[in-house]
N, C-alpha and C. Protein backbone atom coordinates (compact mmCIF):
# COMPACT_ATOMS: atom_id res chain seq x y z
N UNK A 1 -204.71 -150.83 24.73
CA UNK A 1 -203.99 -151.87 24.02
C UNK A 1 -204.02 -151.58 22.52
N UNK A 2 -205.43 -151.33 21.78
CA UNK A 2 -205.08 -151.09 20.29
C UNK A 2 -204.46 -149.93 19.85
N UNK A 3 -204.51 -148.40 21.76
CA UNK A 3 -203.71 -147.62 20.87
C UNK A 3 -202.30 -147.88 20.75
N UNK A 4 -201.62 -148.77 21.88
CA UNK A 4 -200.02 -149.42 21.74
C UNK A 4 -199.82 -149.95 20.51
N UNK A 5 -201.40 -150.61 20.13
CA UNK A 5 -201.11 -151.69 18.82
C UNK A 5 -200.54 -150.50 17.53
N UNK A 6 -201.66 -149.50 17.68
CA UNK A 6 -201.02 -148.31 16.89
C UNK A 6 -199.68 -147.86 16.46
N UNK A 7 -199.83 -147.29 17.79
CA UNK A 7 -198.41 -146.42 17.96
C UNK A 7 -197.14 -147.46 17.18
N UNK A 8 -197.31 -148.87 17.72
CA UNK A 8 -196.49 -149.92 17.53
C UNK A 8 -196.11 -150.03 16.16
N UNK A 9 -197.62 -149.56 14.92
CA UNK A 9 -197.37 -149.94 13.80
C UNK A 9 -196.64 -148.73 12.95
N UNK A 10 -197.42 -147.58 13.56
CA UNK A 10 -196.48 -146.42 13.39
C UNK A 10 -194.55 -146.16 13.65
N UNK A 11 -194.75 -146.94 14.50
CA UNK A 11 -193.01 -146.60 14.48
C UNK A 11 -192.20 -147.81 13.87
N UNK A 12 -193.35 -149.36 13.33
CA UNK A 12 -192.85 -150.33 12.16
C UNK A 12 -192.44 -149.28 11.09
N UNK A 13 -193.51 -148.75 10.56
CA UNK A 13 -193.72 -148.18 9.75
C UNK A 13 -192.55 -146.84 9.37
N UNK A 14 -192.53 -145.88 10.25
CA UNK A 14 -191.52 -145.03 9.98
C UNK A 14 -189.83 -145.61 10.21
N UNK A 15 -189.79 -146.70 10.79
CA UNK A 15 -188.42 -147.19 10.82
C UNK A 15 -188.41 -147.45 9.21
N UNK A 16 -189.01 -148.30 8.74
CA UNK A 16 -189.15 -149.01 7.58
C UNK A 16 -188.96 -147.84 6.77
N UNK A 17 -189.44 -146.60 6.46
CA UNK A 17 -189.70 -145.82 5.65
C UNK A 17 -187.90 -144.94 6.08
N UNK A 18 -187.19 -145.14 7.83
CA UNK A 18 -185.80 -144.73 7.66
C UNK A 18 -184.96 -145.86 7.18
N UNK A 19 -185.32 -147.35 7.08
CA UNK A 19 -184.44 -148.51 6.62
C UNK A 19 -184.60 -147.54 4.82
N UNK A 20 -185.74 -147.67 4.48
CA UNK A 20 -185.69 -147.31 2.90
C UNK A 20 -184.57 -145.90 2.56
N UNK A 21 -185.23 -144.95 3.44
CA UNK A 21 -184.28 -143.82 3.15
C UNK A 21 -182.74 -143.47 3.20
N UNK A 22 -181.98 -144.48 4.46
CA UNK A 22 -180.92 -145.04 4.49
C UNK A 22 -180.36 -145.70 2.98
N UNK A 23 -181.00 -146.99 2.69
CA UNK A 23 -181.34 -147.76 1.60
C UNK A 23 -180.69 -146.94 0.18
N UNK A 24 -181.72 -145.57 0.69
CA UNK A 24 -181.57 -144.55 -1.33
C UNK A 24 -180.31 -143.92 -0.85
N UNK A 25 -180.21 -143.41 0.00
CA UNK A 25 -178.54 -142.55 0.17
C UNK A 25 -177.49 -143.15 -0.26
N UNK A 26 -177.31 -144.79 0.61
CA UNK A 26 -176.40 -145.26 0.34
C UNK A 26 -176.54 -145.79 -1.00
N UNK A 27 -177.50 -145.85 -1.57
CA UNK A 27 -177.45 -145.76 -3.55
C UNK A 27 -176.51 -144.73 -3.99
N UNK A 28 -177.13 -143.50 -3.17
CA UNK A 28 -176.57 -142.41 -4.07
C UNK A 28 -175.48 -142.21 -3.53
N UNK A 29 -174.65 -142.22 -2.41
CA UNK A 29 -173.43 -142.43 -2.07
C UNK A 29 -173.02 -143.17 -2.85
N UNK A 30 -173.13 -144.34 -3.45
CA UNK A 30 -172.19 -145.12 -4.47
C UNK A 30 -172.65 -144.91 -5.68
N UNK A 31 -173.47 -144.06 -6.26
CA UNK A 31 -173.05 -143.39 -6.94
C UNK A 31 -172.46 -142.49 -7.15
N UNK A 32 -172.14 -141.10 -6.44
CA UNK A 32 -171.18 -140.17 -6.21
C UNK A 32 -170.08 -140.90 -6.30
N UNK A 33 -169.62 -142.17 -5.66
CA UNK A 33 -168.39 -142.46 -5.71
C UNK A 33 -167.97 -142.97 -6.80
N UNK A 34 -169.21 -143.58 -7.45
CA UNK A 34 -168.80 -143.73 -9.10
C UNK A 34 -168.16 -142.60 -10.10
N UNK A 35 -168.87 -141.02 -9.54
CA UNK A 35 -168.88 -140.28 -10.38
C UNK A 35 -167.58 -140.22 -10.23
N UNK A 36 -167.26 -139.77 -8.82
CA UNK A 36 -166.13 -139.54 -7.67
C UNK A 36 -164.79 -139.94 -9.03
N UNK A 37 -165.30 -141.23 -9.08
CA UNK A 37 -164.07 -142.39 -9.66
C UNK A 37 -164.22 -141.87 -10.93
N UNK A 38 -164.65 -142.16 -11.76
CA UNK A 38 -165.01 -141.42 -13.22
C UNK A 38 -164.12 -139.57 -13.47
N UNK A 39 -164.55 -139.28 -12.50
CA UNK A 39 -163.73 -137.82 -12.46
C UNK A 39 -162.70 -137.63 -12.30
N UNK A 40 -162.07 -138.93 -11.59
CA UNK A 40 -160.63 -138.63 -11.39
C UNK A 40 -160.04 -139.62 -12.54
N UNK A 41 -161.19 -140.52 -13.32
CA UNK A 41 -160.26 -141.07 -14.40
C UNK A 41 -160.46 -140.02 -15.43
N UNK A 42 -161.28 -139.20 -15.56
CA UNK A 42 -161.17 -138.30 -16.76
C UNK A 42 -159.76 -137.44 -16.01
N UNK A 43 -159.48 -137.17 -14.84
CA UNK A 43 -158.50 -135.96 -14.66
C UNK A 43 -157.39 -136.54 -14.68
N UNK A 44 -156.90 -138.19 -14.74
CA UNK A 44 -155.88 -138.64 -15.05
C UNK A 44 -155.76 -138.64 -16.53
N UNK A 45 -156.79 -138.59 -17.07
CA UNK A 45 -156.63 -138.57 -18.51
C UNK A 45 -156.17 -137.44 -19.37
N UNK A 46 -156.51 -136.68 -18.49
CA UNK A 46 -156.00 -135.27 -18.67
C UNK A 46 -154.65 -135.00 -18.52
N UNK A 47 -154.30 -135.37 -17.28
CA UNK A 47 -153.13 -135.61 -17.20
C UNK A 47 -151.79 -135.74 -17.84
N UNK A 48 -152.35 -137.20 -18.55
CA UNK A 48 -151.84 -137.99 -19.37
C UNK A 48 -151.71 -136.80 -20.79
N UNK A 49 -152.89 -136.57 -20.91
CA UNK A 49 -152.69 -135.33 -22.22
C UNK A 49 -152.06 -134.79 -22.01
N UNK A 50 -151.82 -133.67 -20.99
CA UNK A 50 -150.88 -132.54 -20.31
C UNK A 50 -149.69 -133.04 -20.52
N UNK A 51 -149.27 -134.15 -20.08
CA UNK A 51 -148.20 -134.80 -20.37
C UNK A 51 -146.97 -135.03 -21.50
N UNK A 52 -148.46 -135.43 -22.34
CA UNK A 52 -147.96 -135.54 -23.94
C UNK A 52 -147.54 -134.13 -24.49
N UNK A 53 -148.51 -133.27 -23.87
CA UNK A 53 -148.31 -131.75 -24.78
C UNK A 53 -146.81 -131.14 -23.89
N UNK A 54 -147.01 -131.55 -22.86
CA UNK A 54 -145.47 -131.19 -22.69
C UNK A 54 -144.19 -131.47 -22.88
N UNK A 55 -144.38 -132.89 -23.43
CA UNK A 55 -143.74 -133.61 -24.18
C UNK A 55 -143.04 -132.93 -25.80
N UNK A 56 -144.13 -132.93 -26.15
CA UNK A 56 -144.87 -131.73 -27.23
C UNK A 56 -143.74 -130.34 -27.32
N UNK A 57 -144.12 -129.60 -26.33
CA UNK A 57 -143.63 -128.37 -26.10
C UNK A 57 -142.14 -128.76 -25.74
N UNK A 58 -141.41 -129.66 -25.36
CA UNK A 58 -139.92 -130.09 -25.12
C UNK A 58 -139.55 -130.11 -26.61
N UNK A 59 -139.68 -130.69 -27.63
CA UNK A 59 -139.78 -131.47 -28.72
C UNK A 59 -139.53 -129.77 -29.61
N UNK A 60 -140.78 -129.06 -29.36
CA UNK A 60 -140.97 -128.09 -30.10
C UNK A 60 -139.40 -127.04 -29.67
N UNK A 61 -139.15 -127.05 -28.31
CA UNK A 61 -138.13 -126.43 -27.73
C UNK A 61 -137.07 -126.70 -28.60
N UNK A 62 -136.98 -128.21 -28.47
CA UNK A 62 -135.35 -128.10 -29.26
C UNK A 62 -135.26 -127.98 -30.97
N UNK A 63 -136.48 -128.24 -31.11
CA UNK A 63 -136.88 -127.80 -32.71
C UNK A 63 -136.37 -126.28 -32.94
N UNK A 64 -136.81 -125.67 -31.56
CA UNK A 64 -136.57 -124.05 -31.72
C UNK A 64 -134.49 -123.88 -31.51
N UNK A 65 -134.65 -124.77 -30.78
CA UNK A 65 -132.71 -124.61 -30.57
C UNK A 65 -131.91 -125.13 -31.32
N UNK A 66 -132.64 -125.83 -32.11
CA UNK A 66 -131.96 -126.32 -33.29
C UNK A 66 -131.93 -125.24 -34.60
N UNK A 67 -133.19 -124.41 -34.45
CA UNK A 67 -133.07 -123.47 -35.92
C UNK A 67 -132.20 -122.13 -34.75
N UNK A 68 -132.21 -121.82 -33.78
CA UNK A 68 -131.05 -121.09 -33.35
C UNK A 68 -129.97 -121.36 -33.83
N UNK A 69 -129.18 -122.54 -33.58
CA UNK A 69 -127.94 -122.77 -34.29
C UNK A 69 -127.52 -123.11 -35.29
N UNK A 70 -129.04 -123.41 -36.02
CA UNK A 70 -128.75 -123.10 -37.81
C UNK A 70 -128.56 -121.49 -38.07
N UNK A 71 -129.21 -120.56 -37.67
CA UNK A 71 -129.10 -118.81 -37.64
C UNK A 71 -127.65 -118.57 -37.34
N UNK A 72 -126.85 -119.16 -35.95
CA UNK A 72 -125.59 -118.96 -36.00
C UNK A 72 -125.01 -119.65 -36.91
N UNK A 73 -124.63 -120.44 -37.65
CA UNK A 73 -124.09 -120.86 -38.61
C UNK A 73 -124.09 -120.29 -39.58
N UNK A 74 -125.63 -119.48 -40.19
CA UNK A 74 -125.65 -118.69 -41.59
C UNK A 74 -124.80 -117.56 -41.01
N UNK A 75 -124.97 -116.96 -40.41
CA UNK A 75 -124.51 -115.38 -39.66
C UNK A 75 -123.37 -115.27 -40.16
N UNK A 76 -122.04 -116.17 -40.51
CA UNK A 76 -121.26 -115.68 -41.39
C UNK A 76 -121.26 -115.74 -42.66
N UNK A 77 -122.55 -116.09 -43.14
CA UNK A 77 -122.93 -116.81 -44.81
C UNK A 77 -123.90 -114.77 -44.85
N UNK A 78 -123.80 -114.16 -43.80
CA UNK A 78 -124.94 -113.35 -44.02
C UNK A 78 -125.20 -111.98 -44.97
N UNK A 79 -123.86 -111.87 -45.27
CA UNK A 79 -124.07 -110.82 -47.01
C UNK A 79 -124.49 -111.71 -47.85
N UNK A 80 -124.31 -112.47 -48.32
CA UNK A 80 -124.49 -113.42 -49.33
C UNK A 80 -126.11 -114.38 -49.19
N UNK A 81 -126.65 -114.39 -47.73
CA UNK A 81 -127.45 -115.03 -47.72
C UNK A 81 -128.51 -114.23 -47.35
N UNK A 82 -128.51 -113.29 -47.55
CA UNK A 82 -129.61 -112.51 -46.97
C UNK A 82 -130.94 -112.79 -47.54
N UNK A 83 -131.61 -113.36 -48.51
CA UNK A 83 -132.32 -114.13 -48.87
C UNK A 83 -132.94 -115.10 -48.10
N UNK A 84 -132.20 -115.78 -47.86
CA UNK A 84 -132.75 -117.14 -46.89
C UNK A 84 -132.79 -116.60 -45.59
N UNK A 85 -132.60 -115.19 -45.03
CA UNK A 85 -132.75 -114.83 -43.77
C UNK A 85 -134.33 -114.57 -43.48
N UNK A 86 -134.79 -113.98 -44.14
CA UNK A 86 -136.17 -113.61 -44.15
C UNK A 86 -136.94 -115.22 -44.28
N UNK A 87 -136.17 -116.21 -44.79
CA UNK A 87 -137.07 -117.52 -44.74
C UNK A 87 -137.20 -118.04 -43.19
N UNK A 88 -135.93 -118.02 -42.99
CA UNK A 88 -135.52 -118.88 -41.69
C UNK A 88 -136.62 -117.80 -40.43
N UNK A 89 -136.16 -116.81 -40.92
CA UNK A 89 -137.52 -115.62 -39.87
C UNK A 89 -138.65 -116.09 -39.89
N UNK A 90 -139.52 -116.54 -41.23
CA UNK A 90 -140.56 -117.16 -41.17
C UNK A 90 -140.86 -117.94 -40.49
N UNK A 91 -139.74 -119.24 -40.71
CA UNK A 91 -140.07 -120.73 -39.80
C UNK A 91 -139.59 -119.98 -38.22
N UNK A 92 -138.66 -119.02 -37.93
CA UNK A 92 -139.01 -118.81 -36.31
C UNK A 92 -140.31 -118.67 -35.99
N UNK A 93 -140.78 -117.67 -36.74
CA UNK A 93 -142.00 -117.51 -36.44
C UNK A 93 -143.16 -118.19 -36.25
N UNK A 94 -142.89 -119.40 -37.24
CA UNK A 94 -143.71 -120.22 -37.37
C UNK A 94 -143.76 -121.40 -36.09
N UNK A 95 -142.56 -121.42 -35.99
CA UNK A 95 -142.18 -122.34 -34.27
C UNK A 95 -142.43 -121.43 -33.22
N UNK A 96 -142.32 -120.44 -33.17
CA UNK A 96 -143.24 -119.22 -32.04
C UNK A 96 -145.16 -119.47 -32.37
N UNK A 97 -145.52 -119.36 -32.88
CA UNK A 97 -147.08 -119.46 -33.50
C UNK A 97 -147.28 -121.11 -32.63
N UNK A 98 -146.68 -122.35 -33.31
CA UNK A 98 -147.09 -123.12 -32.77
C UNK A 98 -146.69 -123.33 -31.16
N UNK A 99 -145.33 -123.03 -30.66
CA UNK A 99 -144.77 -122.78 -29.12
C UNK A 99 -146.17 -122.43 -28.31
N UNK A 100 -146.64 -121.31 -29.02
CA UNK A 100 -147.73 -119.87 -28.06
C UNK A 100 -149.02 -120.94 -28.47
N UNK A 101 -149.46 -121.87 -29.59
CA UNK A 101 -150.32 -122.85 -29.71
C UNK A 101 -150.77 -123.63 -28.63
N UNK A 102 -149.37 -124.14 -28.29
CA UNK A 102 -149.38 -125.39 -27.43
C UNK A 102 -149.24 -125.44 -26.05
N UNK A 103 -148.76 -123.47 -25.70
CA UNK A 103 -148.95 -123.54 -24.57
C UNK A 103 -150.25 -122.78 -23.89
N UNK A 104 -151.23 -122.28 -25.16
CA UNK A 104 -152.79 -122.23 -25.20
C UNK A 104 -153.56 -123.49 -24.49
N UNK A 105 -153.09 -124.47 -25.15
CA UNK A 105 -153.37 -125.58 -25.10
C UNK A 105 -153.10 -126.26 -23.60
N UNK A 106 -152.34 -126.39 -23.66
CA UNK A 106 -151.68 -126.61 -22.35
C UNK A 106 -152.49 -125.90 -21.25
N UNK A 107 -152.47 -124.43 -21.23
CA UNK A 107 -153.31 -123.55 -20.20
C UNK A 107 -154.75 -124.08 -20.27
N UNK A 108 -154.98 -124.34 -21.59
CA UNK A 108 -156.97 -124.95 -21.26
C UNK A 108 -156.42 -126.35 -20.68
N UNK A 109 -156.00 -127.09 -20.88
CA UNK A 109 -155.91 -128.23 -19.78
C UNK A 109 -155.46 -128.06 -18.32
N UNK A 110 -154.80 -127.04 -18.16
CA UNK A 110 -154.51 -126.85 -16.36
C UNK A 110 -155.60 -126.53 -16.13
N UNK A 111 -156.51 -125.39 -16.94
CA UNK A 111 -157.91 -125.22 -16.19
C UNK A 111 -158.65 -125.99 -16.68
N UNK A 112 -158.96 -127.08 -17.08
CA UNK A 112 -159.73 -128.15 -17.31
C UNK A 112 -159.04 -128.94 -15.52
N UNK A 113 -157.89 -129.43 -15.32
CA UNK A 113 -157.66 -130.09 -14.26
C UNK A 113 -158.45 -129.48 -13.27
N UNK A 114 -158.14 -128.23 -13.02
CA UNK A 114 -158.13 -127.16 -11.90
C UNK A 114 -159.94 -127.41 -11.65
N UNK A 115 -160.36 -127.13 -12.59
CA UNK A 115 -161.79 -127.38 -12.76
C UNK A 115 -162.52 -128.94 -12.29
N UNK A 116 -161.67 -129.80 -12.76
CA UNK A 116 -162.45 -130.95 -12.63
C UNK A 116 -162.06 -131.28 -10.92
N UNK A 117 -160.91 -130.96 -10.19
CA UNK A 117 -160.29 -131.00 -9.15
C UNK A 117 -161.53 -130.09 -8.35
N UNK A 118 -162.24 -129.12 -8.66
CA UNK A 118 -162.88 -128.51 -8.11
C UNK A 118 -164.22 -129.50 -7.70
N UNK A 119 -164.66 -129.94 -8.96
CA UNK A 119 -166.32 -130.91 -9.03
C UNK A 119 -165.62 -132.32 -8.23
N UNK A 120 -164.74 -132.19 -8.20
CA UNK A 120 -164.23 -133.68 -7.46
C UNK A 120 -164.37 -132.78 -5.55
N UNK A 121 -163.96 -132.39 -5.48
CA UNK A 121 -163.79 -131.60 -4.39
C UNK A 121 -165.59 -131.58 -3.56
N UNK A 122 -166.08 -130.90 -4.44
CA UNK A 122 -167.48 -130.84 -4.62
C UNK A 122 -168.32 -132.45 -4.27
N UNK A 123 -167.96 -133.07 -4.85
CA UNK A 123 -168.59 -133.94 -4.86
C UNK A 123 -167.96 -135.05 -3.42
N UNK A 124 -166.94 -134.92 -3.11
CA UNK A 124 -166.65 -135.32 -1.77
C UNK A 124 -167.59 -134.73 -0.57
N UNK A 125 -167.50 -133.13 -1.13
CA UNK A 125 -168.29 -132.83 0.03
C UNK A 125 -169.78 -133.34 0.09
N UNK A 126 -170.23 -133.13 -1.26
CA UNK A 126 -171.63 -133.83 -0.75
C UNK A 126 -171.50 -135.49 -0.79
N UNK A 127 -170.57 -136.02 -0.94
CA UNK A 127 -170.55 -137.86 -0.35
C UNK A 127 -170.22 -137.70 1.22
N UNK A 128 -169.61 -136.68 1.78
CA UNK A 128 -169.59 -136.60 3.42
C UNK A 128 -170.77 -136.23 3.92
N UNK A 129 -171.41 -135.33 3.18
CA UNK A 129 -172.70 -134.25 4.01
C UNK A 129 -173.50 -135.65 3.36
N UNK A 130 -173.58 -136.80 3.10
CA UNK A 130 -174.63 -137.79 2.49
C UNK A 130 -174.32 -138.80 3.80
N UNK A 131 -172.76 -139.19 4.01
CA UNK A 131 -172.51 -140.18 5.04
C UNK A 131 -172.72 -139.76 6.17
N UNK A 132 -173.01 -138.20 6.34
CA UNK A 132 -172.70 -137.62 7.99
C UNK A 132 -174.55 -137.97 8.34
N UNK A 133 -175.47 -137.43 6.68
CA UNK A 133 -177.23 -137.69 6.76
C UNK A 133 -177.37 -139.13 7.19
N UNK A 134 -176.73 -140.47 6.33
CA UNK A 134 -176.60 -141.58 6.49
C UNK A 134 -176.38 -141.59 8.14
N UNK A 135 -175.53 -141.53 8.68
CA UNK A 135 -175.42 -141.71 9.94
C UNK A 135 -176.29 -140.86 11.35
N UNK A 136 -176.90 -139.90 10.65
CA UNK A 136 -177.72 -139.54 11.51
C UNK A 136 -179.13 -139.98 11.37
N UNK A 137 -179.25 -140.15 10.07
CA UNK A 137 -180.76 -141.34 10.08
C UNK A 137 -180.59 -142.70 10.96
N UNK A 138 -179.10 -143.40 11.15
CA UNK A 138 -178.88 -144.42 11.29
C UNK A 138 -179.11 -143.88 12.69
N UNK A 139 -178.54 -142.99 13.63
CA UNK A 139 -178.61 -142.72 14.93
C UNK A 139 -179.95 -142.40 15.48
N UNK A 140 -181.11 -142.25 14.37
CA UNK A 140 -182.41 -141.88 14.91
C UNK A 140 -183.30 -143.05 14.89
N UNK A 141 -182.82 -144.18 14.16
CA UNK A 141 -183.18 -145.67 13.98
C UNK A 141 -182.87 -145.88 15.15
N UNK A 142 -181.71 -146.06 15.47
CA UNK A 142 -181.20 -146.70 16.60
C UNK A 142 -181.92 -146.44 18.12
N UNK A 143 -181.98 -145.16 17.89
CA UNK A 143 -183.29 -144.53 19.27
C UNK A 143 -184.16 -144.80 19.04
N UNK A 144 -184.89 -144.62 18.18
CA UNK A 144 -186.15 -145.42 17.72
C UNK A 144 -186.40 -146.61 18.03
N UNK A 145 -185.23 -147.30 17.99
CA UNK A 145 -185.35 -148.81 17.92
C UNK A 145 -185.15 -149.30 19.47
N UNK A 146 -184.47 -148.30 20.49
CA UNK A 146 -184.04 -148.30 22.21
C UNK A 146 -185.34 -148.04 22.70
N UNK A 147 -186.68 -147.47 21.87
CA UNK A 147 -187.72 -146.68 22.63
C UNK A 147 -188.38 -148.34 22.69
């Protein structure tokens, strides 16, 4: 009888110690899903940047198609203006410099997405490999608890 009483307190005891361990997972499961959430508001935010810079880079486009058809316009001014040709070369250049800027820019934010899409990825998997532990602690309670 006191060794039943035993055994009895022993398997109080280790249930209690799988109620607790259940208990911390599903902590840390909602936290992952915090992060989870957090990561995908930073990658909408990103987004949102990407957005703007492409916005950006449209803007800069017609900036660039606009000094194109100022160039055709001088082109018959061009004995006489040859002076201001070497300027207007500058500012192409200078709208190429910032163009190749912004689409620097642009490329570190696809791999900023690409990246954070990855730790999001990541982090699903370990919130599944946490719910699949969760549920197999829960399935060894449950036998535990049939014995």
């Amino acid at each position: 009888v006191e060794r039943d009483a035993v055994a009895g307190e022993a398997v109080v005891a280790e249930r209690d110690a799988l109620v607790g361990k259940v208990t911390s997972l599903a902590g840390e499961r909602e936290a992952l899903r915090a992060q989870v959430s957090e990561v995908a508001g930073e990658r909408d935010a990103l987004n949102g940047q990407m957005s703007l810079l492409v916005g950006e880079r449209e803007t800069f486009a017609g900036e660039r198609d606009s000094l194109v058809g100022r160039v055709s316009l001088l082109a018959g001014e061009l004995k006489s203006l040859l002076g201001k040709v070497a300027d207007l070369e500058e500012i192409r250049d200078a709208v190429a410099r910032e163009r190749d800027a912004v689409a620097g820019e642009r490329d570190g934010l696809l791999g900023k997405v690409s990246s954070l899409a990855g730790e999001r990825d990541a982090l699903l998997g370990k919130v599944a490999d946490l719910e699949k532990a969760r549920d197999d602690i829960a399935g060894e309670r449950d036998a535990i608890s049939l014995e």
